[in-house]
Structure formats: C-alpha cells, structure tokens
N, C-alpha and C. Protein backbone atom coordinates (compact mmCIF):
# COMPACT_ATOMS: atom_id res chain seq x y z
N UNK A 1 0.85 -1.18 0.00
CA UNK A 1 0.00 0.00 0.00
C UNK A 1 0.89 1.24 0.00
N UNK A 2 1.21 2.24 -0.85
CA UNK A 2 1.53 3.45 -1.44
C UNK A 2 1.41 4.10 0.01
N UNK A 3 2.58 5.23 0.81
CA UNK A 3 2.38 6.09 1.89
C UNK A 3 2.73 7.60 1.28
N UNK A 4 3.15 7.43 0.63
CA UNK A 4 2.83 9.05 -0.03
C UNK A 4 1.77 9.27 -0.46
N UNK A 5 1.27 10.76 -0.58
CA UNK A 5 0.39 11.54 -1.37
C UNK A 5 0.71 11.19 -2.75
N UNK A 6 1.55 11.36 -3.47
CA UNK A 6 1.27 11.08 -4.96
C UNK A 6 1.21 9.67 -5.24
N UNK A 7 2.21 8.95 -4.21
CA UNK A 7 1.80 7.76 -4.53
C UNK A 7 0.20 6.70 -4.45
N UNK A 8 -0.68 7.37 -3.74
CA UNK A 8 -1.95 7.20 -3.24
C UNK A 8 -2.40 7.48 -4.40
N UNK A 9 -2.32 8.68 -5.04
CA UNK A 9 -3.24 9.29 -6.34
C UNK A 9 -2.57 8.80 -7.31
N UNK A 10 -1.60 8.26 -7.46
CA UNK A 10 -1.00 7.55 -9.05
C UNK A 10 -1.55 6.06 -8.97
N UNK A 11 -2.00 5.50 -7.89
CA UNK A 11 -2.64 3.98 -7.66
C UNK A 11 -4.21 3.99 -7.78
N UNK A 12 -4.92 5.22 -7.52
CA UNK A 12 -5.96 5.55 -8.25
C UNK A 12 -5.89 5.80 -9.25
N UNK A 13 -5.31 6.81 -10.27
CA UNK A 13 -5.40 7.06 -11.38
C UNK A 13 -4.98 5.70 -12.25
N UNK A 14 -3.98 4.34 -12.26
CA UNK A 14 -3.58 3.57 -12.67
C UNK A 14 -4.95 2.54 -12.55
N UNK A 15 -5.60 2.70 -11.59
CA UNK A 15 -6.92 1.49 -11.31
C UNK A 15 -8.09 2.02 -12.09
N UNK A 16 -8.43 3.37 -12.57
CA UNK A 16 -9.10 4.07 -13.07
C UNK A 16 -8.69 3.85 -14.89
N UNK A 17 -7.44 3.69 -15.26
CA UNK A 17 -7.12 3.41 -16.66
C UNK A 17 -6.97 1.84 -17.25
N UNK A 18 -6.62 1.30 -15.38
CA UNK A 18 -6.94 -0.14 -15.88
C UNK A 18 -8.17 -0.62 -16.53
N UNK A 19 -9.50 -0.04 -15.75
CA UNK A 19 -10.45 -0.70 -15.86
C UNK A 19 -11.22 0.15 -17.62
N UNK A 20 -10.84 1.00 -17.39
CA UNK A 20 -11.09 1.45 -18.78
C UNK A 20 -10.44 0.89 -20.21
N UNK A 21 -9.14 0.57 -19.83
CA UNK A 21 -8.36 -0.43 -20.79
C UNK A 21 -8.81 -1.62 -20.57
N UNK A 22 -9.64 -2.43 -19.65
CA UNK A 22 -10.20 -3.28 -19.74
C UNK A 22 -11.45 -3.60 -20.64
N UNK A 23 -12.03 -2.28 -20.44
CA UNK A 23 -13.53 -1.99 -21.25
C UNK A 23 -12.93 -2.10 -22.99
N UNK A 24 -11.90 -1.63 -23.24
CA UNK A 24 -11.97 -1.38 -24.54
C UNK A 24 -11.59 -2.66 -24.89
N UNK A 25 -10.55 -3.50 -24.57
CA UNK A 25 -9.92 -4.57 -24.56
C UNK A 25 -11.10 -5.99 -25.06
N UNK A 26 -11.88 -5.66 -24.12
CA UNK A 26 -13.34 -6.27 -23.91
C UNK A 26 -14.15 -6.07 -25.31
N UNK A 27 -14.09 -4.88 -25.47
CA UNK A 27 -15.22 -4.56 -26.20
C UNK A 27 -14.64 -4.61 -28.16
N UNK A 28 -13.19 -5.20 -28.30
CA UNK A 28 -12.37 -5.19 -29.08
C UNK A 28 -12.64 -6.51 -29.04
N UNK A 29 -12.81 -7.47 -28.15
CA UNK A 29 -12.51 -8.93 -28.63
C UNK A 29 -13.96 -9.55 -28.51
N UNK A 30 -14.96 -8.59 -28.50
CA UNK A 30 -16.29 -8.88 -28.30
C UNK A 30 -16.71 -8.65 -29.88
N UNK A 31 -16.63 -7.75 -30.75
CA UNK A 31 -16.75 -7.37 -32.21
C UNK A 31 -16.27 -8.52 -32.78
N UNK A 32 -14.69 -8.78 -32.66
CA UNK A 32 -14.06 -9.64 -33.44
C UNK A 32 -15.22 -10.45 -33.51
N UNK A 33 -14.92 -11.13 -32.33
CA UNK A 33 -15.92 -12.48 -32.26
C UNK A 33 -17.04 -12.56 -32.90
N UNK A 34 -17.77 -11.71 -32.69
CA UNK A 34 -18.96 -11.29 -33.48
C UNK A 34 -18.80 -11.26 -35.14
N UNK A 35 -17.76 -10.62 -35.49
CA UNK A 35 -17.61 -10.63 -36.88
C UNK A 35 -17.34 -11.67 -37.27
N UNK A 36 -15.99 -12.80 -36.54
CA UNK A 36 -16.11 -14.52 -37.15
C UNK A 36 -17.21 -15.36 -37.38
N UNK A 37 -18.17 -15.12 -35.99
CA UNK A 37 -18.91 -16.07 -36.19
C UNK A 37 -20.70 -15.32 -37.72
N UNK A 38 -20.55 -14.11 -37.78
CA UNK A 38 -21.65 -13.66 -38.58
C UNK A 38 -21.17 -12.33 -39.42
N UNK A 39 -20.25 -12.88 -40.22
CA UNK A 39 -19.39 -12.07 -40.95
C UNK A 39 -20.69 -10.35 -41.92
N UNK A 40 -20.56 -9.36 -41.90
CA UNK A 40 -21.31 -8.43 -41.98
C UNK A 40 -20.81 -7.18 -42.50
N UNK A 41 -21.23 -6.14 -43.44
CA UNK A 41 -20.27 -5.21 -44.05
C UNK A 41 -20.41 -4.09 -43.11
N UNK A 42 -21.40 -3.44 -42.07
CA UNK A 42 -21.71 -2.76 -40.87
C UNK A 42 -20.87 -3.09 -39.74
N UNK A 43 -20.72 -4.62 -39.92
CA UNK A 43 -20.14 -5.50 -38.61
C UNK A 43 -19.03 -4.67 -38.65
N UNK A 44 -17.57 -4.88 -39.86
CA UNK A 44 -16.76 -4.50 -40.18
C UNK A 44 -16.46 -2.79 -39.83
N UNK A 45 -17.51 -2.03 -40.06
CA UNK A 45 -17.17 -0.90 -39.72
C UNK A 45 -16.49 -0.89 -38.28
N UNK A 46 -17.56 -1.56 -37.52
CA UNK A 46 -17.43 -1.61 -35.61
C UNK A 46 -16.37 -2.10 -35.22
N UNK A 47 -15.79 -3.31 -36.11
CA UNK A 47 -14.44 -3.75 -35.51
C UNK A 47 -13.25 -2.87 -36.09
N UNK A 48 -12.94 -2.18 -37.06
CA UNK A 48 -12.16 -1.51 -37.86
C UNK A 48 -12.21 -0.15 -36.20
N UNK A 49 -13.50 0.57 -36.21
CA UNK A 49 -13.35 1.28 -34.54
C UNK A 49 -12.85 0.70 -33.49
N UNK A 50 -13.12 -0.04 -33.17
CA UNK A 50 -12.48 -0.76 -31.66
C UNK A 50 -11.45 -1.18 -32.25
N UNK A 51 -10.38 -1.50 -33.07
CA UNK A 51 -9.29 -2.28 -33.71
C UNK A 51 -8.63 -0.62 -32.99
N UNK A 52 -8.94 0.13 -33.73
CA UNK A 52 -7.93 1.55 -34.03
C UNK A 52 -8.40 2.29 -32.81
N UNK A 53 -9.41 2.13 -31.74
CA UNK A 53 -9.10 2.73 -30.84
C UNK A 53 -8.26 1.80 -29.69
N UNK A 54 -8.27 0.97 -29.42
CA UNK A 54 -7.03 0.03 -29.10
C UNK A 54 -5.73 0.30 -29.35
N UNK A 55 -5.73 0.45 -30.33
CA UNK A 55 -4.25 1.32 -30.84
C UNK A 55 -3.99 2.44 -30.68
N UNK A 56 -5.00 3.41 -30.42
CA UNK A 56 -4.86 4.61 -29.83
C UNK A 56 -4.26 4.73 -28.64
N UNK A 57 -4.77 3.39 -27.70
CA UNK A 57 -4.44 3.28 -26.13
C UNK A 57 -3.51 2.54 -26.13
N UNK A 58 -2.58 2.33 -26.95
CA UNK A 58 -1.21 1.15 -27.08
C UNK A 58 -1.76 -0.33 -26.11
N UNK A 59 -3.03 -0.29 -26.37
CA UNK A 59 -3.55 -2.31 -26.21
C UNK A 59 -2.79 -2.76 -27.20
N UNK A 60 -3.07 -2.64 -28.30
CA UNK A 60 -2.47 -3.50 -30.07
C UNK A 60 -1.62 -2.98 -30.02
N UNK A 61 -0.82 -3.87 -30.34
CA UNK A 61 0.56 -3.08 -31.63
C UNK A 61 -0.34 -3.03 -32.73
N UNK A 62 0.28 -1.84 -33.35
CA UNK A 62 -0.41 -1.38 -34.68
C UNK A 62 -0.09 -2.45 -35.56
N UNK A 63 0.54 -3.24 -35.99
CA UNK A 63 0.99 -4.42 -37.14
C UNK A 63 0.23 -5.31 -36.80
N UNK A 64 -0.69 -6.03 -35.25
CA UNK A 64 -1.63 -6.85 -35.20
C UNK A 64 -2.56 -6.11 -35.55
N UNK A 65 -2.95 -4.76 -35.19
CA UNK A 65 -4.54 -4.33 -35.69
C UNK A 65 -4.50 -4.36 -37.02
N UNK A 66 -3.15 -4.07 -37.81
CA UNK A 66 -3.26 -4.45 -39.46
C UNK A 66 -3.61 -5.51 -39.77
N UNK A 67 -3.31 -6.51 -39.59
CA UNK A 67 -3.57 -8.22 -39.35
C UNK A 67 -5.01 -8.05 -39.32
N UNK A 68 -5.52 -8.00 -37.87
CA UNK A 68 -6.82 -8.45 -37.51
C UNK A 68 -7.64 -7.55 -38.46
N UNK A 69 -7.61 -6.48 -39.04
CA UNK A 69 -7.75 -5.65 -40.03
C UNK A 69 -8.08 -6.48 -41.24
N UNK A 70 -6.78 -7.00 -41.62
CA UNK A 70 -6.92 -7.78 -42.69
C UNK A 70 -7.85 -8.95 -42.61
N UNK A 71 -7.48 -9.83 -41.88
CA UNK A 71 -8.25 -10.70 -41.53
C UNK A 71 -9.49 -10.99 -41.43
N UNK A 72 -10.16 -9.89 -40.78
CA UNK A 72 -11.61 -9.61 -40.93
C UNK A 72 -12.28 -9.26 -42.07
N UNK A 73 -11.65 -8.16 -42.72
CA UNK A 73 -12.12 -8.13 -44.12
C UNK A 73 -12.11 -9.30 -44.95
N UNK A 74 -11.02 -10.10 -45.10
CA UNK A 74 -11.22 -11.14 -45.56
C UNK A 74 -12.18 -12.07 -45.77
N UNK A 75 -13.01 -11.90 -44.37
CA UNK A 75 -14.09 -12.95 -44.28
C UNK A 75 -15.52 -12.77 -45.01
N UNK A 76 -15.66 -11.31 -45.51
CA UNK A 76 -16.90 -10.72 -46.22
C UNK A 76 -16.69 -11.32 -47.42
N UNK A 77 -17.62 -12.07 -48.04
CA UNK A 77 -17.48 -12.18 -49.68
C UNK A 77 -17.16 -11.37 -50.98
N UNK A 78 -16.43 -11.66 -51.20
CA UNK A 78 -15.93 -10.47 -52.28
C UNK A 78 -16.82 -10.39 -53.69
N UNK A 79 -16.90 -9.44 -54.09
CA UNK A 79 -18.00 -8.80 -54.87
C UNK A 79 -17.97 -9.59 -56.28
C-alpha cells in the first residue's frame, strides 16, 4: 500500500485506466468475435473502430490491428 500523497493518487489514477483499458480490450474482442462467427459489411465498420481505438491506447501493436484488419475483411465475400 503506497504512503505518499502522490503515490496514493497515481494507484488511483492507474486502477481508473486499468479498468477502462479493460472496457476497450473487452469490447475489441467482443466485435471480433462477433464478426467470425456472422461475418457483416456494418459489422466490419465496428471492428475496424475498436481495432484503431485500441491502438490509440497502445492495447495492439499497430501491425496486429493491421492483421486483424486484414483478416476480418477477408471474411466478407468479395463482390
């Protein structure tokens, strides 16, 4: 347990970004999933957002969100 003042408020602020990096994390591997199992051209929009805001928050390395990027598109039937 933290006995400083900043150290008290940097163990809040760190539990406060955890759980928010949890939410996105979550809500990134919740789309995917969704898009494998009922592949969709709307679907795609939603995971292409949660892919790149993940990467905003350094969750992904940017070269897997390219991947999973790719990957997903892949699965829509091509025209």
């Amino acid at each position: 347990m933290p006995l400083l003042k900043h150290a008290k408020k940097a163990l809040r602020a760190s539990a406060r970004k955890t759980e928010f990096n949890q939410q996105v994390k979550s809500k990134l591997r919740t789309e995917v999933s969704r898009m494998r199992t009922a592949p969709q051209v709307d679907q795609l929009a939603r995971v292409f957002s949660a892919v790149d805001k993940a990467v905003k928050r350094h969750l992904v390395h940017r070269n897997k969100a390219a991947r999973l990027k790719s990957q997903m598109s892949r699965l829509l039937p091509s025209k």
